[in-house]
PDB file of N, CA and C in Angstrom:
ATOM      1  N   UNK A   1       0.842  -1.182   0.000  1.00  0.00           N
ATOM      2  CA  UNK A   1       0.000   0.000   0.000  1.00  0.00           C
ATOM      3  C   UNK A   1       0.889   1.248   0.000  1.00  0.00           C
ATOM      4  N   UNK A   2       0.260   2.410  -1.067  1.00  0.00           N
ATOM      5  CA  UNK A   2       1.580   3.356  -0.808  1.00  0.00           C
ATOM      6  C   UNK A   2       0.928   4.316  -0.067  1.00  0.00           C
ATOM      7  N   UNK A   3       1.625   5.215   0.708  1.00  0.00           N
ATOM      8  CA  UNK A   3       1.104   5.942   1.785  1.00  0.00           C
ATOM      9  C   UNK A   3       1.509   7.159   1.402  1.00  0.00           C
ATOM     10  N   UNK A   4       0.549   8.087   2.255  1.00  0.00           N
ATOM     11  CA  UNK A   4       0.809   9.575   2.058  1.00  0.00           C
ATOM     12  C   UNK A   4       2.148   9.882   2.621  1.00  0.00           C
ATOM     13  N   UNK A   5       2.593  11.074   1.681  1.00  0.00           N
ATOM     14  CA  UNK A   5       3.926  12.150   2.631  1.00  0.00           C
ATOM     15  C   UNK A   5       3.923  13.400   2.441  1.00  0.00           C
ATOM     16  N   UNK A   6       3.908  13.938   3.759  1.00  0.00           N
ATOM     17  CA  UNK A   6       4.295  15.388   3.311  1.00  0.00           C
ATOM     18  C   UNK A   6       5.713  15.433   3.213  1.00  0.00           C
ATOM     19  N   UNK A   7       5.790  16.584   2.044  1.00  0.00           N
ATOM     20  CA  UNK A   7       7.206  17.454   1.831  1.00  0.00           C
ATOM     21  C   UNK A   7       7.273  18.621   2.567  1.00  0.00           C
ATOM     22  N   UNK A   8       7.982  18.881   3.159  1.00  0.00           N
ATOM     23  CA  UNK A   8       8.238  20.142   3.948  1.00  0.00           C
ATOM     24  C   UNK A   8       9.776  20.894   2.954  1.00  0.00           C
ATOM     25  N   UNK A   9       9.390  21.708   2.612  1.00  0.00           N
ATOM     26  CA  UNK A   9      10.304  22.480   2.221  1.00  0.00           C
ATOM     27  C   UNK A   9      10.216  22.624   0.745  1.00  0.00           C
ATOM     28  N   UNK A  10       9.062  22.392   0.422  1.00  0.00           N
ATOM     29  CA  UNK A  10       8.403  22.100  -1.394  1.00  0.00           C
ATOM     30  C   UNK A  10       8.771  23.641  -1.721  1.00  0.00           C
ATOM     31  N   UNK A  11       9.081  23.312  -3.202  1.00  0.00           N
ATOM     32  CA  UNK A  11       9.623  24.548  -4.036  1.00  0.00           C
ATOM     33  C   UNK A  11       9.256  24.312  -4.733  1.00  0.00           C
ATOM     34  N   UNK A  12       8.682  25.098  -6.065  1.00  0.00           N
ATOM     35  CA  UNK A  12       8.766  25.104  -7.591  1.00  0.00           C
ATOM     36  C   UNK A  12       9.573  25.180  -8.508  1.00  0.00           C
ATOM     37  N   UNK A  13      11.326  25.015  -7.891  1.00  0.00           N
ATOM     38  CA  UNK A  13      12.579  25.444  -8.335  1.00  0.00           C
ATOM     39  C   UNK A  13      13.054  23.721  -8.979  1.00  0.00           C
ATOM     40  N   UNK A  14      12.615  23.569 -10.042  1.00  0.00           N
ATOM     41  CA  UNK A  14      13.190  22.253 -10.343  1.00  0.00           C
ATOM     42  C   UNK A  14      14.745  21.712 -10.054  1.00  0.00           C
ATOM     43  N   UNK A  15      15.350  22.544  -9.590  1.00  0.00           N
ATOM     44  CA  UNK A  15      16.970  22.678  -8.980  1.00  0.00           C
ATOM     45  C   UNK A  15      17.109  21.945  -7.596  1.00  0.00           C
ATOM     46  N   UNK A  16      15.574  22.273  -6.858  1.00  0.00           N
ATOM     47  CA  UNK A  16      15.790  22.140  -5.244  1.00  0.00           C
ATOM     48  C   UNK A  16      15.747  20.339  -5.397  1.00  0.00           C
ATOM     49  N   UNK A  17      15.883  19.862  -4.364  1.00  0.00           N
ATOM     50  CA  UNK A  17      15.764  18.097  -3.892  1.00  0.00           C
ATOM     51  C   UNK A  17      14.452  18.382  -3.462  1.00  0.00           C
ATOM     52  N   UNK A  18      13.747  19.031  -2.807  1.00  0.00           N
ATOM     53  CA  UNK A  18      12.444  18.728  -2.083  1.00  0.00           C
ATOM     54  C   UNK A  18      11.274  18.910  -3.690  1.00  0.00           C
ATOM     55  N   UNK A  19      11.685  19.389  -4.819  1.00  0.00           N
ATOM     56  CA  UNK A  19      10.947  19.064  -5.755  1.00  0.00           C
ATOM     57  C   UNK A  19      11.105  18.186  -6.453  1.00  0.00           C
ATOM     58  N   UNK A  20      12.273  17.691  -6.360  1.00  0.00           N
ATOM     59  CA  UNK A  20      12.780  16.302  -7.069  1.00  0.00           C
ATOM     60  C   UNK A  20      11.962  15.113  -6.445  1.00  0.00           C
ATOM     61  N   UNK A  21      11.904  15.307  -5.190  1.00  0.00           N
ATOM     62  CA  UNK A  21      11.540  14.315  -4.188  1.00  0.00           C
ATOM     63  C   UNK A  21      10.067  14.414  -4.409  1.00  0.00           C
ATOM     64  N   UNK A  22       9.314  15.075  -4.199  1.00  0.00           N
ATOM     65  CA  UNK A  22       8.243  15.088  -4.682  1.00  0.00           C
ATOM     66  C   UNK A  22       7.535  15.051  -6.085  1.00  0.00           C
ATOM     67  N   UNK A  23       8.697  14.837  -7.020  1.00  0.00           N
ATOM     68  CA  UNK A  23       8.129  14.362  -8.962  1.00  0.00           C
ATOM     69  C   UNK A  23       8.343  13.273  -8.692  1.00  0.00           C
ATOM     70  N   UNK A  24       9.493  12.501  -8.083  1.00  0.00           N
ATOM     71  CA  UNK A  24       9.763  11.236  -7.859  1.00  0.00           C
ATOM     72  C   UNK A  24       8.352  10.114  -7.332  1.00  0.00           C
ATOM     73  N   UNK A  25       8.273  11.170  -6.334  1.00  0.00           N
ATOM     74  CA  UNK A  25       6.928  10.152  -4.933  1.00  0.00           C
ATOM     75  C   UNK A  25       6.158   9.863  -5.971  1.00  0.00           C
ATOM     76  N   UNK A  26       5.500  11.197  -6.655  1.00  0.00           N
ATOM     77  CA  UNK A  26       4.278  11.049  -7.441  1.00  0.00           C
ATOM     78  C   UNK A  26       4.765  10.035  -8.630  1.00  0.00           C
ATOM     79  N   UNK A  27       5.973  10.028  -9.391  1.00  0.00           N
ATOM     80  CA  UNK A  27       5.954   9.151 -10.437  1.00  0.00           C
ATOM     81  C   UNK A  27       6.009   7.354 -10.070  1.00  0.00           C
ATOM     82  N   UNK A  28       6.038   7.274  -8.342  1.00  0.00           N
ATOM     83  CA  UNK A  28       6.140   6.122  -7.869  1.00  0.00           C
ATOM     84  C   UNK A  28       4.990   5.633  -7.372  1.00  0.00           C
ATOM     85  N   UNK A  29       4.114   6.603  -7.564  1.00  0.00           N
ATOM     86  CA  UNK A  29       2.446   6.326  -7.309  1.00  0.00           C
ATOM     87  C   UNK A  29       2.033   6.504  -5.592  1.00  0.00           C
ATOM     88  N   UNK A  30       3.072   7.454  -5.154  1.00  0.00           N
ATOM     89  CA  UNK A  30       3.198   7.492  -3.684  1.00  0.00           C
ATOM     90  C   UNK A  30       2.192   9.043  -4.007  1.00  0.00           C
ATOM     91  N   UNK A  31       0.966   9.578  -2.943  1.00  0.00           N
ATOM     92  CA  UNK A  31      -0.051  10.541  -2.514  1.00  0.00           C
ATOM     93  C   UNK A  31       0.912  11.405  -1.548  1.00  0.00           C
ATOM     94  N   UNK A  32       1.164  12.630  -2.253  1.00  0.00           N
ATOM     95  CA  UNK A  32       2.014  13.840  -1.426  1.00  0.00           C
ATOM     96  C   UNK A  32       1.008  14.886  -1.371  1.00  0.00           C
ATOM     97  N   UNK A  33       1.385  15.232  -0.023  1.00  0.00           N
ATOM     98  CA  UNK A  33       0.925  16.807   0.288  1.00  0.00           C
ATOM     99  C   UNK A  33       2.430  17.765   0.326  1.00  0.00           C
ATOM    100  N   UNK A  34       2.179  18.815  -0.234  1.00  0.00           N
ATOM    101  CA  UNK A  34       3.092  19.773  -0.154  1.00  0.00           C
ATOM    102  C   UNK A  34       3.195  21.254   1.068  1.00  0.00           C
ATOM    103  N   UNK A  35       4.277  21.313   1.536  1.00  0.00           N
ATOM    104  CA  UNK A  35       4.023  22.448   2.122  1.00  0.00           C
ATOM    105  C   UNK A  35       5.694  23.265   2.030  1.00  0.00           C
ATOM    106  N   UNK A  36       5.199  24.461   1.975  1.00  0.00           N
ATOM    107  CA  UNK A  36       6.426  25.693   1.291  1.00  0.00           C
ATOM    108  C   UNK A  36       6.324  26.549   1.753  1.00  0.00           C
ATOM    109  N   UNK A  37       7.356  28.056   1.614  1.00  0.00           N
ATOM    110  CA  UNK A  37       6.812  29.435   2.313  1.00  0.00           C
ATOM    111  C   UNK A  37       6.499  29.922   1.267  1.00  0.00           C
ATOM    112  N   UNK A  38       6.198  29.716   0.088  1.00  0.00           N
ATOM    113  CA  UNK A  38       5.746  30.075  -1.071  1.00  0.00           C
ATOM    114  C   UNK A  38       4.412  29.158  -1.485  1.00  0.00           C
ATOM    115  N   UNK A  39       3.095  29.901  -2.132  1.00  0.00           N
ATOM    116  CA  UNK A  39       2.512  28.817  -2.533  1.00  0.00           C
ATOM    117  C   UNK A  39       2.664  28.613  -3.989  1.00  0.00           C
ATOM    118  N   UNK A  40       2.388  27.553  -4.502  1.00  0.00           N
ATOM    119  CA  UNK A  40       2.731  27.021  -5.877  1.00  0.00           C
ATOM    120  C   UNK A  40       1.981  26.046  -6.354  1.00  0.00           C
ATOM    121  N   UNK A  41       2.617  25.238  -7.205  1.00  0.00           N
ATOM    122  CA  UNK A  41       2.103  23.547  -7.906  1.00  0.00           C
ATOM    123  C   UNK A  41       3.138  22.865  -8.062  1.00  0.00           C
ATOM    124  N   UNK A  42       3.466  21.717  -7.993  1.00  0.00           N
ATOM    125  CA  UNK A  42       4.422  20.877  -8.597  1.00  0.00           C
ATOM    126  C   UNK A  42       3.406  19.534  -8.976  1.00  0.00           C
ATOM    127  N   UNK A  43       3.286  18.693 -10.053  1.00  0.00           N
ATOM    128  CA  UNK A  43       2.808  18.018 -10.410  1.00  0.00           C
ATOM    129  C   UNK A  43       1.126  18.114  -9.809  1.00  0.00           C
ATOM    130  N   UNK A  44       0.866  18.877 -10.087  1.00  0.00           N
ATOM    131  CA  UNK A  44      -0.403  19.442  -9.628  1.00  0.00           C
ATOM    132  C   UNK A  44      -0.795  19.321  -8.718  1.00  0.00           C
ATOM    133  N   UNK A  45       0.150  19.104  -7.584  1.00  0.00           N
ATOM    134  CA  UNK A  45      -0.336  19.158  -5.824  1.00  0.00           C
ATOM    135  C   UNK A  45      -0.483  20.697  -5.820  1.00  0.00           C
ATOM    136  N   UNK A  46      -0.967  21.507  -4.873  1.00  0.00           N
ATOM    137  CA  UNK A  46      -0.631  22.837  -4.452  1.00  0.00           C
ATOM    138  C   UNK A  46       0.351  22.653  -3.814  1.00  0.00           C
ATOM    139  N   UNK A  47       1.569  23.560  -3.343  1.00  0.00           N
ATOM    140  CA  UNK A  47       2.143  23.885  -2.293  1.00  0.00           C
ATOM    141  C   UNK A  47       1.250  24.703  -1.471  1.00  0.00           C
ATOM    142  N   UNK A  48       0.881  24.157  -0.107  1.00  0.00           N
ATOM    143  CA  UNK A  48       0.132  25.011   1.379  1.00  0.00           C
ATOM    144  C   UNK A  48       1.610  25.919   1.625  1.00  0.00           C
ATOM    145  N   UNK A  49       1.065  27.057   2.922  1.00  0.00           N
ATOM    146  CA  UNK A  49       2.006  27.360   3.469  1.00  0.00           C
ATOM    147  C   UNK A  49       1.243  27.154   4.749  1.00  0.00           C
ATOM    148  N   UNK A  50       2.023  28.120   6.032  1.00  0.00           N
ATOM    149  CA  UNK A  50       1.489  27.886   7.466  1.00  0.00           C
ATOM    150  C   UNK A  50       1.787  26.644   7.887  1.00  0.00           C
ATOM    151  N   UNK A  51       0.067  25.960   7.988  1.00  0.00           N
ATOM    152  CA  UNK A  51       0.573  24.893   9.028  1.00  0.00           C
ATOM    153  C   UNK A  51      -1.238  24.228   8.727  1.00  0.00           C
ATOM    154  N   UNK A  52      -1.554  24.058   7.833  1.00  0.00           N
ATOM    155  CA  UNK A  52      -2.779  23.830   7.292  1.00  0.00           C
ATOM    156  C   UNK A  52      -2.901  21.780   8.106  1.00  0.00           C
ATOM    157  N   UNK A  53      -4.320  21.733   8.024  1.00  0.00           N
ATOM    158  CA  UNK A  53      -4.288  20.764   8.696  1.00  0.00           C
ATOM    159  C   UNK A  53      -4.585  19.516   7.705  1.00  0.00           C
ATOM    160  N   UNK A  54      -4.154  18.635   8.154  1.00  0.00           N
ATOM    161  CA  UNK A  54      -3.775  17.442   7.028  1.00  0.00           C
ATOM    162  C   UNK A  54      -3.752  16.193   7.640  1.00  0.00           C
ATOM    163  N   UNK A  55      -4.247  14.756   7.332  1.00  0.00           N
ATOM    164  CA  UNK A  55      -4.705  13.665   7.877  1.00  0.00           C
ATOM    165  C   UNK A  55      -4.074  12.693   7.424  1.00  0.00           C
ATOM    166  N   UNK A  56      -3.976  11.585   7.950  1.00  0.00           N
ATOM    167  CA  UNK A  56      -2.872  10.223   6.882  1.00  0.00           C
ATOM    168  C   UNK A  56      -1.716  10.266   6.873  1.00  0.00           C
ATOM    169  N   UNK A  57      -1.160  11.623   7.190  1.00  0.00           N
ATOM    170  CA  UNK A  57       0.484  11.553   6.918  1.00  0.00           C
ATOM    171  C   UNK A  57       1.213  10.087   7.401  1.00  0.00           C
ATOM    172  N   UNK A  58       1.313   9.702   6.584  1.00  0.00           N
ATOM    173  CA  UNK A  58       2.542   8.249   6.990  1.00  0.00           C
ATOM    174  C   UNK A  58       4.202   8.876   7.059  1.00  0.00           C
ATOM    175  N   UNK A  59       4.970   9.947   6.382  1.00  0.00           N
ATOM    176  CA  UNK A  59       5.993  10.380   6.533  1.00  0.00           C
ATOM    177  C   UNK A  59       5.727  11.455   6.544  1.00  0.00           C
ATOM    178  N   UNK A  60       6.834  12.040   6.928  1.00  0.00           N
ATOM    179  CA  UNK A  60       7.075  13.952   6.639  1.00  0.00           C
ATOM    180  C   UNK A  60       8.660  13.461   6.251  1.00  0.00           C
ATOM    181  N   UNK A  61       8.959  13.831   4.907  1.00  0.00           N
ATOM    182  CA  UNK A  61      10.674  14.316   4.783  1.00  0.00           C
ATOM    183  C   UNK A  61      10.946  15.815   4.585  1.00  0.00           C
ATOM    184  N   UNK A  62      11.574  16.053   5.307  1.00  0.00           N
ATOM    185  CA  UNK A  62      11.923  17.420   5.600  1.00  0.00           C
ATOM    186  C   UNK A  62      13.182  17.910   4.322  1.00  0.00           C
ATOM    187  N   UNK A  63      12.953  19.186   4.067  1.00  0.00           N
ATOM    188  CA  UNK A  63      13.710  19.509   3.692  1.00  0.00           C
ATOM    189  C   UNK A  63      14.045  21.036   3.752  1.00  0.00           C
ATOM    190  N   UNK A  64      14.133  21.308   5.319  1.00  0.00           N
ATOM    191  CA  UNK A  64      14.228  22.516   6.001  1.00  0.00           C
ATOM    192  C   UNK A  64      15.304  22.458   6.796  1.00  0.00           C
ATOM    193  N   UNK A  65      16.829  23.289   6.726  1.00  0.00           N
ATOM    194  CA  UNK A  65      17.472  23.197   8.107  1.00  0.00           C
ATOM    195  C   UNK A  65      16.994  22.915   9.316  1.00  0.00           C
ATOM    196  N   UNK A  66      17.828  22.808  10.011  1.00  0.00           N
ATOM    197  CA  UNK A  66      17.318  22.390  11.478  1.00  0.00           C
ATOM    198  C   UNK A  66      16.866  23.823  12.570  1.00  0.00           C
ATOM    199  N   UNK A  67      17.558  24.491  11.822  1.00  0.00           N
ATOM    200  CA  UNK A  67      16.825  26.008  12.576  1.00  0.00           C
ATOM    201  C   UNK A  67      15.295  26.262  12.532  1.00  0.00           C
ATOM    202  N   UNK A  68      15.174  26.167  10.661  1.00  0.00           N
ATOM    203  CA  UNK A  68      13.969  26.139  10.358  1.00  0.00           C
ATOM    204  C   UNK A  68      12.570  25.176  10.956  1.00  0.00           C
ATOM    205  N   UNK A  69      13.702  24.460  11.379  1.00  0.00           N
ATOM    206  CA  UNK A  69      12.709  23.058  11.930  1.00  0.00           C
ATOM    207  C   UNK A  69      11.774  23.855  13.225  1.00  0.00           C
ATOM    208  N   UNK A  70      12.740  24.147  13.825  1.00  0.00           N
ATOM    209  CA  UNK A  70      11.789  24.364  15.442  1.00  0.00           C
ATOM    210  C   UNK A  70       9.991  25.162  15.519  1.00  0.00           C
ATOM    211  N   UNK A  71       9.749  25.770  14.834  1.00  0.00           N
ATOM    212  CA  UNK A  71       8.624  25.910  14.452  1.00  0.00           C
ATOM    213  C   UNK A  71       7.681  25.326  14.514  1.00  0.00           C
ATOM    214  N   UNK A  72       8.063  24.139  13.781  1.00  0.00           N
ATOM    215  CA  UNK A  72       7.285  23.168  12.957  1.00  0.00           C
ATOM    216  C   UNK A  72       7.329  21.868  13.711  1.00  0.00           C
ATOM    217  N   UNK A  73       8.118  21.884  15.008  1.00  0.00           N
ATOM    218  CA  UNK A  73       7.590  20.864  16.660  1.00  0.00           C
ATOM    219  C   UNK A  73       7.051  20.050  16.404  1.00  0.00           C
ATOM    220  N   UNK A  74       5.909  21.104  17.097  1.00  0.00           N
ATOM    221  CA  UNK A  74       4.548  20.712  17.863  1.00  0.00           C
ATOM    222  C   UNK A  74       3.818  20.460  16.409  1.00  0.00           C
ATOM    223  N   UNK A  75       3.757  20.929  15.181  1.00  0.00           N
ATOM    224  CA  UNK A  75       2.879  20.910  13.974  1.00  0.00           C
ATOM    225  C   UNK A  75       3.174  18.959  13.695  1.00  0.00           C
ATOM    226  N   UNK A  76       4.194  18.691  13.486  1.00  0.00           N
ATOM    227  CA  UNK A  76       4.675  17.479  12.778  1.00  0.00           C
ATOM    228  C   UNK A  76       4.238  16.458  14.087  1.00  0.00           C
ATOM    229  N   UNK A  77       4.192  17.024  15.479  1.00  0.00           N
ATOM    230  CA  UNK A  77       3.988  15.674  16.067  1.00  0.00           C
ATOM    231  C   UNK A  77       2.894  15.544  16.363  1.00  0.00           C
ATOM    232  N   UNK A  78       1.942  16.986  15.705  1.00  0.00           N
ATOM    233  CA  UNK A  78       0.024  16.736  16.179  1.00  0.00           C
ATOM    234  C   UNK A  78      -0.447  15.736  14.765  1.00  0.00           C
ATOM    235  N   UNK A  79       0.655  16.151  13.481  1.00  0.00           N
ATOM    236  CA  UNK A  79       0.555  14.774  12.229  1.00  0.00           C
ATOM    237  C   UNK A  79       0.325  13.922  12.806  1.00  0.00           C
ATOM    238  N   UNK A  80       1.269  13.026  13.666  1.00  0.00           N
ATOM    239  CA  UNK A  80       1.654  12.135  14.241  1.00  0.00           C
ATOM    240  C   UNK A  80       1.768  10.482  12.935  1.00  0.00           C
ATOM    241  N   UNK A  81       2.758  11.308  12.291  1.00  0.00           N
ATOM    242  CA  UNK A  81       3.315  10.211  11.216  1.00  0.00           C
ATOM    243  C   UNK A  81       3.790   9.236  11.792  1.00  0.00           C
ATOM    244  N   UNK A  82       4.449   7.911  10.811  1.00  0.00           N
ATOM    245  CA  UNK A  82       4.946   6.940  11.333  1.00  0.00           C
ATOM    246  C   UNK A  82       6.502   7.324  11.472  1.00  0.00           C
ATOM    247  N   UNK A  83       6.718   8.074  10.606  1.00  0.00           N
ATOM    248  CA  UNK A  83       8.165   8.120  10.562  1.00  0.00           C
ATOM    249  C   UNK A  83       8.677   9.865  10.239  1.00  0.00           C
ATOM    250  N   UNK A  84       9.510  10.330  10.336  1.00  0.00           N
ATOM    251  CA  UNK A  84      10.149  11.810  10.087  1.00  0.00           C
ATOM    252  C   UNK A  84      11.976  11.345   9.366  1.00  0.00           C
ATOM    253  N   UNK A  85      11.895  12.058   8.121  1.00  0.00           N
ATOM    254  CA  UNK A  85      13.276  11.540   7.019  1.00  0.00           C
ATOM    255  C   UNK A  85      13.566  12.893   7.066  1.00  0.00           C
ATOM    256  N   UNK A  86      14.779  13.155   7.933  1.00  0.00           N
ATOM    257  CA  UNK A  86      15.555  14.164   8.152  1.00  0.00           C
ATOM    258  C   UNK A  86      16.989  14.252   6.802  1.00  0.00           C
ATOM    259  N   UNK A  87      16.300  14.343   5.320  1.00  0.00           N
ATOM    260  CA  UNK A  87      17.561  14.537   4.996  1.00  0.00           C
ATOM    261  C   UNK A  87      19.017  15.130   4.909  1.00  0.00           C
ATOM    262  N   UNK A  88      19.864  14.804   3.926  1.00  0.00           N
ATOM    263  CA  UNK A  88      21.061  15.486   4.064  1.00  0.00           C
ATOM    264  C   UNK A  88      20.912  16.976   3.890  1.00  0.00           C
ATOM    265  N   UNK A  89      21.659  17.513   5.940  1.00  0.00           N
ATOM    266  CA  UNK A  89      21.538  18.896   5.784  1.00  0.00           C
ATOM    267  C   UNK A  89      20.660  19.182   6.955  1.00  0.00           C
ATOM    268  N   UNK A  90      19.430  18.290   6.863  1.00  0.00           N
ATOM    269  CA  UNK A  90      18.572  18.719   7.801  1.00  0.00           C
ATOM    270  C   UNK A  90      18.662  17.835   9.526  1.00  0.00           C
ATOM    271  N   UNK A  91      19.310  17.030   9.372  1.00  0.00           N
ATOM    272  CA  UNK A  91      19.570  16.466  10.439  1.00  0.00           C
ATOM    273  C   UNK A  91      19.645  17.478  11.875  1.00  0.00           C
ATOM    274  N   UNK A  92      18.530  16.592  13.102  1.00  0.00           N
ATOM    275  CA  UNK A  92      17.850  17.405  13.978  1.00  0.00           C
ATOM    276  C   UNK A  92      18.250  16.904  15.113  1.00  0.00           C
ATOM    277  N   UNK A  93      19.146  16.524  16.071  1.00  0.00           N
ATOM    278  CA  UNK A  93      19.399  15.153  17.074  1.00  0.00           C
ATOM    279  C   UNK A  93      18.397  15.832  18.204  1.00  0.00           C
ATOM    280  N   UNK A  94      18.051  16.882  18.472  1.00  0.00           N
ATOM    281  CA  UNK A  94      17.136  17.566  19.198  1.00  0.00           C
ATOM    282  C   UNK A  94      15.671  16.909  18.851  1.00  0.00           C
ATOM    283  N   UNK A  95      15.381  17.144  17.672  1.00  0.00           N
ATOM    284  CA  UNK A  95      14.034  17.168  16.934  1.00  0.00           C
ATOM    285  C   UNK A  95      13.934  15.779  17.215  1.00  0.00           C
ATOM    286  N   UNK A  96      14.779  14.904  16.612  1.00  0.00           N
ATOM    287  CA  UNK A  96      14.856  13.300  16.034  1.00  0.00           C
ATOM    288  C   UNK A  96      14.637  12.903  17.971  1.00  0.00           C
ATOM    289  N   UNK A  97      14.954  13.226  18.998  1.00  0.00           N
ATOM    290  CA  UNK A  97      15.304  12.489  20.075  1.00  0.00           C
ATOM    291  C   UNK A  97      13.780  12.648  20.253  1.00  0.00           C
ATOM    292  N   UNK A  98      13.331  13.897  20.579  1.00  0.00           N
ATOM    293  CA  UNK A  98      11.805  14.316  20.592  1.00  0.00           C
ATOM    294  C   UNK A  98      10.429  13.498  19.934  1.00  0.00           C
ATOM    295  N   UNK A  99      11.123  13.855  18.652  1.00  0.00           N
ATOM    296  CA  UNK A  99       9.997  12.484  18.081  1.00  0.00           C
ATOM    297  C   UNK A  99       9.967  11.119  18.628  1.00  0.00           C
ATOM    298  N   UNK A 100      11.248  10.318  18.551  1.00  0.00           N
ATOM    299  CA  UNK A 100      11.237   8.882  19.190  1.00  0.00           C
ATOM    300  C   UNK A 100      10.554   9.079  20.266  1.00  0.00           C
ATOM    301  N   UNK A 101      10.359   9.602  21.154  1.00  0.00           N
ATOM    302  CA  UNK A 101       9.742   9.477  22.402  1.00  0.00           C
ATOM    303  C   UNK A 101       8.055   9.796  22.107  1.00  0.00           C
ATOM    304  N   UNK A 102       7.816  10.245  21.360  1.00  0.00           N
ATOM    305  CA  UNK A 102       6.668  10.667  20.944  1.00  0.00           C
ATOM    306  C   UNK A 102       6.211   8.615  20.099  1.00  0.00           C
ATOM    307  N   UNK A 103       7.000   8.054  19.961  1.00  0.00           N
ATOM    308  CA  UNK A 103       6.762   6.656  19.224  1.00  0.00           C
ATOM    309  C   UNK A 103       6.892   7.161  17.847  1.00  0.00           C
ATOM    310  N   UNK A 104       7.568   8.382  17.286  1.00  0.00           N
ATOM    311  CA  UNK A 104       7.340   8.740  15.976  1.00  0.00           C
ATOM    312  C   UNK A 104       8.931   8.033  15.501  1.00  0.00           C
ATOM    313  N   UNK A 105       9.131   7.355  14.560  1.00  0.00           N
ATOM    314  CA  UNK A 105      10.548   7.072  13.788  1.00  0.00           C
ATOM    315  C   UNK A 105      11.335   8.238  13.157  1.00  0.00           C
ATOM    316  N   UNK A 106      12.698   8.547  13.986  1.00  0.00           N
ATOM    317  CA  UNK A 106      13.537   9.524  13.153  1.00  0.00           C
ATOM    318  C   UNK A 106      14.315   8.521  11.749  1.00  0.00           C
ATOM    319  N   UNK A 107      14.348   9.476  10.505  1.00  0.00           N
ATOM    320  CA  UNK A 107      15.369   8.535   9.951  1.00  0.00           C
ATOM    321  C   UNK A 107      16.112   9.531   8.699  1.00  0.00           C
ATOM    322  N   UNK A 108      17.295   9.460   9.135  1.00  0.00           N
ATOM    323  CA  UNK A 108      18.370  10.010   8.725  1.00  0.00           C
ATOM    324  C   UNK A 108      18.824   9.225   7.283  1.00  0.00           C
ATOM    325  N   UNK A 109      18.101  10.179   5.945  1.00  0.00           N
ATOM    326  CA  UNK A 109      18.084   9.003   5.096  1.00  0.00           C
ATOM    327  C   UNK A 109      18.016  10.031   4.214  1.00  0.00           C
ATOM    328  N   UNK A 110      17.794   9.736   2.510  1.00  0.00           N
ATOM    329  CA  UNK A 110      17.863  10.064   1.390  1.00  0.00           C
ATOM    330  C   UNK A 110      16.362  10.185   0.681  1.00  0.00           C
ATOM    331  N   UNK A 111      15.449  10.950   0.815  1.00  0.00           N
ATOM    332  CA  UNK A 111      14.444  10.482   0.284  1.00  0.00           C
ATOM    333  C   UNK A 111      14.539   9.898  -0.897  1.00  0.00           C
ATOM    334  N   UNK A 112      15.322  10.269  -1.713  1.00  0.00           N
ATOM    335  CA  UNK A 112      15.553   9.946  -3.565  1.00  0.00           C
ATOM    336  C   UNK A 112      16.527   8.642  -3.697  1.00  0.00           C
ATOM    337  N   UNK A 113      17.388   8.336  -2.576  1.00  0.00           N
ATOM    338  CA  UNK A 113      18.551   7.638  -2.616  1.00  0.00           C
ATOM    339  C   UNK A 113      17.027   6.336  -2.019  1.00  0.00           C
ATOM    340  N   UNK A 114      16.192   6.466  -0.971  1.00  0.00           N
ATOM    341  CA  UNK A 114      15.218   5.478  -0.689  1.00  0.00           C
ATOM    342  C   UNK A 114      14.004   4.923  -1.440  1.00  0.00           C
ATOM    343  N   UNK A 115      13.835   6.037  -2.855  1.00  0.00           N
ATOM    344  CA  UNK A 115      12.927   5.393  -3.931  1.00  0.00           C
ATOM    345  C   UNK A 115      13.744   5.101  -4.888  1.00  0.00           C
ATOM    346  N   UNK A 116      15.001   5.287  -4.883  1.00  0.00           N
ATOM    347  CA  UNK A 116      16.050   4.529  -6.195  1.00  0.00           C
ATOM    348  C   UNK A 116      16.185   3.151  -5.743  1.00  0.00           C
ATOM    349  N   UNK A 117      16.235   2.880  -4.886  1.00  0.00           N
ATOM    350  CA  UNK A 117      16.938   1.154  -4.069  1.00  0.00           C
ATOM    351  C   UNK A 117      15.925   0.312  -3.731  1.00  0.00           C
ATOM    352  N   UNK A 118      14.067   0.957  -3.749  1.00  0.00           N
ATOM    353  CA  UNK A 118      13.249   0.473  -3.256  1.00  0.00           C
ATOM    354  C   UNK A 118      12.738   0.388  -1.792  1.00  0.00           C
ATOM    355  N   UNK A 119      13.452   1.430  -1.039  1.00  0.00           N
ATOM    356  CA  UNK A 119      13.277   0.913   0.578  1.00  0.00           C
ATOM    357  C   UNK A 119      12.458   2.212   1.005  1.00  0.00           C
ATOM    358  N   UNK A 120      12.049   2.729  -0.038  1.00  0.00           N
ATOM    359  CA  UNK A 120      11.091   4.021   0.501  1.00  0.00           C
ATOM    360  C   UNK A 120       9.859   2.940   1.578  1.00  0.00           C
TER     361      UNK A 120
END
């Protein structure tokens, strides 16, 4: 079954990884929600901004520094996904310790490097 993910850090900049990552999900038949400080489209999701409320999340991969992260706490653990993919860059040992205790999975991983190999 493929499960929802939000992107955190969605762009319309075909340059960025968090839009790569999200043409990818969708061409893998994986259901993304987008969220950006810009609003937009990428494969005809909208990009949200804020902190809009959203149901199903099975992942969030981030693709926000870790500064940027703190904000966005309490938002990602009222999701209450199965898992949080802190990619390269965004790595949180604050954030990541927080979630585990919450029963949420940190994982320090590749979103694109995890739908190339199959282990998304």
């Amino acid at each position: 079954m493929k499960r929802k993910t939000l992107v955190i850090g969605a762009s319309e900049n075909p340059d960025r990884y968090a839009y790569k990552a999200a043409n990818r999900l969708v061409q893998q038949g994986h259901e993304i929600e987008l969220l950006g400080l810009r609003p937009g489209t990428i494969r005809d999701t909208p990009i949200r901004t804020g902190q809009p409320d959203l149901n199903d999340i099975d992942t969030v991969t981030l693709y926000v520094s870790a500064k940027n992260q703190v904000n966005l706490y309490d938002y990602i653990k009222k999701l209450k996904p199965r898992r949080v993919i802190f990619n390269p860059g965004t790595e949180n040992p604050v954030f990541e310790k927080e979630l585990a205790q919450q029963g949420i999975e940190p994982v320090e991983a590749c979103t694109l490097v995890l739908l190339a190999i199959g282990q998304y």
